[in-house]
Protein backbone atom coordinates (compact mmCIF):
# COMPACT_ATOMS: atom_id res chain seq x y z
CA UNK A 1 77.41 -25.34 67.56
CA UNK A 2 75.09 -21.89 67.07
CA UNK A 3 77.61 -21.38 64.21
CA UNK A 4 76.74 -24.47 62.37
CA UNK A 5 73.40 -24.16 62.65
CA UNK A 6 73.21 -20.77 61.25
CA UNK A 7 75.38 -22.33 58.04
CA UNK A 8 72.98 -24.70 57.33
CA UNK A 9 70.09 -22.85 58.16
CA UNK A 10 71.29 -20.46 55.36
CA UNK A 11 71.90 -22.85 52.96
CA UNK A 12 68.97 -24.77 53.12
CA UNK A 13 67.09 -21.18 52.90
CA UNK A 14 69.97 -20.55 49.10
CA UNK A 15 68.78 -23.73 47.80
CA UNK A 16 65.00 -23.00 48.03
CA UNK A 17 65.57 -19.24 46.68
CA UNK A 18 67.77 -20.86 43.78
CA UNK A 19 64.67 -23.71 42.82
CA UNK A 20 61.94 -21.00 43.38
CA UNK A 21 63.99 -18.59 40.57
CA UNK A 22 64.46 -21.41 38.56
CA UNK A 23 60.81 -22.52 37.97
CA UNK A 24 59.29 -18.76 37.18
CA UNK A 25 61.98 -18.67 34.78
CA UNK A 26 60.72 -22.11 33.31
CA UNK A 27 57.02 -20.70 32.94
CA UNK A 28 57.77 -17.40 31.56
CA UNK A 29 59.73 -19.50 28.85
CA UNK A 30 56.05 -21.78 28.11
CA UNK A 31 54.02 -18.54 27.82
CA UNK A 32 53.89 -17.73 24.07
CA UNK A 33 54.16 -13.78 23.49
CA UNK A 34 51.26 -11.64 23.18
CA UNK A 35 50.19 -11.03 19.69
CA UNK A 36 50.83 -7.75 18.18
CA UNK A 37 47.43 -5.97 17.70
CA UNK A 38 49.07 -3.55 14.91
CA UNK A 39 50.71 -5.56 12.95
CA UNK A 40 47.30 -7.96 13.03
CA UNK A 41 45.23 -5.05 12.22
CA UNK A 42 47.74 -4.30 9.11
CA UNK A 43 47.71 -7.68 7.72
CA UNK A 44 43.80 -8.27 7.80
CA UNK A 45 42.13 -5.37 5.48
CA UNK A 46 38.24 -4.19 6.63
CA UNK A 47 35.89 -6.28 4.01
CA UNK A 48 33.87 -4.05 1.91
CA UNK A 49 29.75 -4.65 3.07
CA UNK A 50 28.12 -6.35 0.15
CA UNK A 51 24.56 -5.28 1.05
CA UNK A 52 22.91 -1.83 2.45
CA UNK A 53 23.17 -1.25 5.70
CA UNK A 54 20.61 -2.23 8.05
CA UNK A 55 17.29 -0.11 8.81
CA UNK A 56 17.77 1.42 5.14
CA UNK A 57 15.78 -0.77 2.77
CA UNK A 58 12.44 -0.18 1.85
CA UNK A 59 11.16 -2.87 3.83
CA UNK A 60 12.84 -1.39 7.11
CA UNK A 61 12.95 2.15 6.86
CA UNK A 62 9.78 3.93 7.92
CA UNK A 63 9.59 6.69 6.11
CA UNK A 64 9.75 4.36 2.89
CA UNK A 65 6.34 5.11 1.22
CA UNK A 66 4.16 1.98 0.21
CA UNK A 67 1.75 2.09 -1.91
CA UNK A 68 -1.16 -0.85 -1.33
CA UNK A 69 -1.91 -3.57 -3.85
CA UNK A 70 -4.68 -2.29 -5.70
CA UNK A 71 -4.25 1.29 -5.93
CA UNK A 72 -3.91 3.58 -8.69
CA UNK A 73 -1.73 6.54 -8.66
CA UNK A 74 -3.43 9.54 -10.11
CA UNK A 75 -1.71 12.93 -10.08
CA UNK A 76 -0.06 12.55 -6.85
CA UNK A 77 -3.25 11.38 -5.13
CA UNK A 78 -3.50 7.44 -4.12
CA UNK A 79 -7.48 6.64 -5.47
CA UNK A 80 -8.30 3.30 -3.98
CA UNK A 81 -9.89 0.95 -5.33
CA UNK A 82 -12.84 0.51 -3.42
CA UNK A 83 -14.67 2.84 -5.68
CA UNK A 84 -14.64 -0.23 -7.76
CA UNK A 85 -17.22 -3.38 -8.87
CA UNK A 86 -16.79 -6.64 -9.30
CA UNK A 87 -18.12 -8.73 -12.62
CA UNK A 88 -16.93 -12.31 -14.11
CA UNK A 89 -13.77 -12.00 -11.75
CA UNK A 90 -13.07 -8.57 -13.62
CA UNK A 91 -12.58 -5.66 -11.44
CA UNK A 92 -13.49 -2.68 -13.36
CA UNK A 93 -12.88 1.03 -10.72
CA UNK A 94 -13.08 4.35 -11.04
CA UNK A 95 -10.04 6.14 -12.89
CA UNK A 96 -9.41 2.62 -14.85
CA UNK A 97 -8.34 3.23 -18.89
CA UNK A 98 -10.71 2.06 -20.36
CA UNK A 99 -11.58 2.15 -24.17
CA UNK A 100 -14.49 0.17 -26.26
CA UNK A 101 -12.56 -2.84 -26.96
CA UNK A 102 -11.82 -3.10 -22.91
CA UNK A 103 -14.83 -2.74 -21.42
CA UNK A 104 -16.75 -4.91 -23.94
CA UNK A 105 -14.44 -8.14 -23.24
CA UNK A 106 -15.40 -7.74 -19.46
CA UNK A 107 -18.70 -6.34 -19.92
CA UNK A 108 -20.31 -7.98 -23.08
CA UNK A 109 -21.02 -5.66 -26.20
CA UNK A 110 -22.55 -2.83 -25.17
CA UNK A 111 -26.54 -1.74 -25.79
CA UNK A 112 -25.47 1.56 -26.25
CA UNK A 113 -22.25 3.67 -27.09
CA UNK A 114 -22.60 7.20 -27.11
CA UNK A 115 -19.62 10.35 -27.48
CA UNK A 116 -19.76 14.20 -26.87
CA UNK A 117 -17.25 16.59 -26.96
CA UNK A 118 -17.69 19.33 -24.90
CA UNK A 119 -17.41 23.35 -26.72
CA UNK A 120 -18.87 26.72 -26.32
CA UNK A 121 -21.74 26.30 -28.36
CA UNK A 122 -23.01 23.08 -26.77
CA UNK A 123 -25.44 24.31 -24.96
CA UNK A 124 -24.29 22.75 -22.27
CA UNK A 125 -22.62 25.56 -19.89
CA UNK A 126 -19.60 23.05 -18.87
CA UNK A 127 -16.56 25.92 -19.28
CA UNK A 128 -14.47 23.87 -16.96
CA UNK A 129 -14.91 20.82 -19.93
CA UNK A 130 -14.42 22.66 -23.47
CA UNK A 131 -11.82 19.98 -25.35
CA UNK A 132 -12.97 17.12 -23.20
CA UNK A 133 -14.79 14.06 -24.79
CA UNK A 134 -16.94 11.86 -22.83
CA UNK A 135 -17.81 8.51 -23.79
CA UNK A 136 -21.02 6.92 -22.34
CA UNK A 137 -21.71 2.88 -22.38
CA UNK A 138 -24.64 1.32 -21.65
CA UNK A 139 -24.49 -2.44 -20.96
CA UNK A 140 -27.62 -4.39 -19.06
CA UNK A 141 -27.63 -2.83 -15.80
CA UNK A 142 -24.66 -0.80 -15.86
CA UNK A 143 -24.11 2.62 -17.18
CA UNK A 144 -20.04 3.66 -17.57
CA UNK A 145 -18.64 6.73 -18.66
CA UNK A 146 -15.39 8.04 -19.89
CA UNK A 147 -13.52 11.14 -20.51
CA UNK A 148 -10.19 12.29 -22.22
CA UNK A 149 -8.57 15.61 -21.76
CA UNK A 150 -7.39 15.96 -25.43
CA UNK A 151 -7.57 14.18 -28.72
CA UNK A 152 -5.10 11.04 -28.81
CA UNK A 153 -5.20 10.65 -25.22
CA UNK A 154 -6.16 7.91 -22.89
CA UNK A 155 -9.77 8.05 -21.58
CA UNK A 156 -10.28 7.15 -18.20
CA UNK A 157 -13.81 6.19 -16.06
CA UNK A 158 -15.33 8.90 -13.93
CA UNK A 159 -18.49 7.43 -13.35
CA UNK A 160 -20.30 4.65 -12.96
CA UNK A 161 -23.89 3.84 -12.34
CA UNK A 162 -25.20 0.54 -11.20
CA UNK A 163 -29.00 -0.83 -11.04
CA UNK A 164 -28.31 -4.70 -11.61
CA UNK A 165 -27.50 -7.51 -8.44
CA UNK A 166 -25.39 -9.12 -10.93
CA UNK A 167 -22.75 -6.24 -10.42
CA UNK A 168 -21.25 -6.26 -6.77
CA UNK A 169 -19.02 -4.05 -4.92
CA UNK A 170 -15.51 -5.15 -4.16
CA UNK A 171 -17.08 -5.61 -0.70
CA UNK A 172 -19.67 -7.60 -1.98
CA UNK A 173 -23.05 -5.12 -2.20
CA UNK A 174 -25.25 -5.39 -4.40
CA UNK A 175 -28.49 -3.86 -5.48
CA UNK A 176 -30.91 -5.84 -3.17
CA UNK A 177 -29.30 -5.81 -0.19
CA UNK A 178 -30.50 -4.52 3.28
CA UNK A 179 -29.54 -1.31 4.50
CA UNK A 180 -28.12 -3.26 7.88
CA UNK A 181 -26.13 -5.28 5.11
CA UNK A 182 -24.92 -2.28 3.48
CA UNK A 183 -23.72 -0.45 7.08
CA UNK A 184 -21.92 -3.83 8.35
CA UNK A 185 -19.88 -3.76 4.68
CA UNK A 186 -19.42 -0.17 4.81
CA UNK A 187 -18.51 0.81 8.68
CA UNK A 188 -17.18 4.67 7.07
CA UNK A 189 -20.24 5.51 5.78
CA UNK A 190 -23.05 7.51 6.69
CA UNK A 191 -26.44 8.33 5.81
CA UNK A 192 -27.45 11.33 4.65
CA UNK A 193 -31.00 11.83 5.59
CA UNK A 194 -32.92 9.99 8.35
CA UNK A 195 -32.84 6.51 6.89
CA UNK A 196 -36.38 6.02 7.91
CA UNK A 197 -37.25 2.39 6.28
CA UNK A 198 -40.59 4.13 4.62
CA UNK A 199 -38.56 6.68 3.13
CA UNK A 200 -35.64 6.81 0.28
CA UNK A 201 -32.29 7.86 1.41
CA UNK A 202 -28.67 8.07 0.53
CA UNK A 203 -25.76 6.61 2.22
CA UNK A 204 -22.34 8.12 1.35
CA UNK A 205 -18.82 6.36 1.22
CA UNK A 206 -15.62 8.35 0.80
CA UNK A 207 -12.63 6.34 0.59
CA UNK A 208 -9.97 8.45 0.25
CA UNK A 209 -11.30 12.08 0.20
CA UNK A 210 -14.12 14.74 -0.95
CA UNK A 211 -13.26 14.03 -4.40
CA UNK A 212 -13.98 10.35 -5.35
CA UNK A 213 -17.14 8.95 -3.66
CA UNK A 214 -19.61 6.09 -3.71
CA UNK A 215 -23.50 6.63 -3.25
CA UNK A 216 -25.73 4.27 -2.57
CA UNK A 217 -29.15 4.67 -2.89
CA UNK A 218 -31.63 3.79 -0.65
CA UNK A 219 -35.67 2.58 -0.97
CA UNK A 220 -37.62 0.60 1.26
CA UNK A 221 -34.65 -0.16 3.14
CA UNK A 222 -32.94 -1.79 0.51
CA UNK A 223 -30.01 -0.64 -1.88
CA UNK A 224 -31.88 0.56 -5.15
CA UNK A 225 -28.90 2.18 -7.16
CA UNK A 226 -25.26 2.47 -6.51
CA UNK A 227 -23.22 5.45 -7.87
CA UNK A 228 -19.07 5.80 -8.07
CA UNK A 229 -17.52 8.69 -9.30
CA UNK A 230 -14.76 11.27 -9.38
CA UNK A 231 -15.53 14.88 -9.66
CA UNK A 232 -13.99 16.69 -12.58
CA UNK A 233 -11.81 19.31 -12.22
C-alpha cells in the first residue's frame, strides 16, 4: 500500500516537472533576440553637424569682441560717439569724414571756410603738424574743424566748438542749460574748479580716455560753450 503511494506520489511530482519545462521553453521561444549593437552601429553612419558647435559663435562665446552701435574704430582705439551733437536728425561726432559738400547738406552753407597747411615757416611752431591741412567751417553757432595727414587723403573732425541751443548733445545739452541739468546728463563728469554759481567754470567729460574729451563751459551756472575734441598726435 506504502508502495503505491510512493508510485503515484512520483508521478504526479514527473508530470508537474515535465509542464513546468515545457512552459519556460514556450517563453524563451516569444522573446525576440537582443539586437546586435555592432552590427547597428555599422549600418547607421555618425551625421556630419551642419552648424558650429555650441558656445562658439559670436553671439555665445565671451571672448568674442563687440563693438557698440555707434562707434567708430580709429587706429585700434574704439572713440564713442558721445563726443558727438545732434542737428536736423544728423549726428555729426568727433573723428567723422567730413568734407565741404558733407557738412554743408547737414549744416547749411557755411559763413566761413577757411584752410592752412601747416610748414616750417608758418610761424606757427606746430613741428608735430608740418604736411597736415586743417580746414576750419564756420556755420551760425558752430565752429568745425578738419585735418588730413597728407594730400589726397580723407580729412577727419578734431574739433568742434558750440555756442548755439539749436545744437544739442547726443544726451540732449545744450547751451542754456543748468549746471544741475548738465551733471544729471553727464553722471562721469566733473568740474574742474569750484563751480561756485557767481563764478565761470569748466566741467570735463571723458568718454573713452585722456585723448578725446568734451568741455563744457560754465557761467552763471549755466552752460555757455561746449567744446569736443581729439588731441593730435
Amino acid at each position: 500500500m506504502k508502495i503505491g503511494r510512493k508510485s503515484a506520489t512520483l508521478l504526479l511530482l514527473a508530470a508537474f516537472l515535465s509542464t513546468l519545462l515545457a512552459g519556460c521553453q514556450e517563453n524563451r521561444a516569444d522573446t525576440p533576440p537582443a539586437p546586435s549593437t555592432a552590427n547597428e552601429s555599422a549600418e547607421a553612419p555618425t551625421e556630419a553637424p551642419t552648424g558650429p558647435p555650441a558656445g562658439n559663435s559670436a553671439g555665445n562665446n565671451p571672448d568674442s569682441q563687440v563693438i557698440k552701435e555707434g562707434t567708430i574704430q580709429k587706429d585700434g582705439n574704439v572713440i564713442l560717439k558721445e563726443l558727438a551733437f545732434v542737428y536736423n536728425e544728423h549726428t555729426i561726432a568727433v573723428s567723422d569724414i567730413a568734407d565741404d559738400e558733407k557738412l554743408e547738406s547737414m549744416l547749411g552753407e557755411a559763413e566761413e571756410i577757411k584752410s592752412h597747411t601747416y610748414s616750417e615757416d608758418d610761424g606757427l611752431n606746430m613741428d608735430m603738424l608740418i604736411g597736415f591741412t586743417e580746414k576750419q567751417y564756420k556755420f551760425p553757432g558752430v565752429e568745425i574743424k578738419t585735418i588730413d595727414a597728407a594730400e589726397g587723403k580723407k580729412f577727419y573732425i578734431f574739433n568742434i566748438n558750440i555756442t548755439d541751443s539749436k545744437y544739442a548733445t547726443v544726451r540732449n545739452i545744450k547751451v542754456g542749460d543748468s549746471v544741475e541739468q548738465l551733471k544729471e546728463a553727464y553722471p562721469e563728469g566733473k568740474l574742474l574748479g569750484n563751480g561756485a554759481p557767481d563764478e565761470e567754470d569748466d566741467f570735463r567729460y571723458e568718454p573713452a580716455n585722456y585723448v578725446d574729451v568734451m568741455t563744457f563751459h560754465i557761467k552763471d551756472a549755466k552752460v555757455e560753450s561746449i567744446q569736443m575734441y581729439t588731441l593730435l598726435d
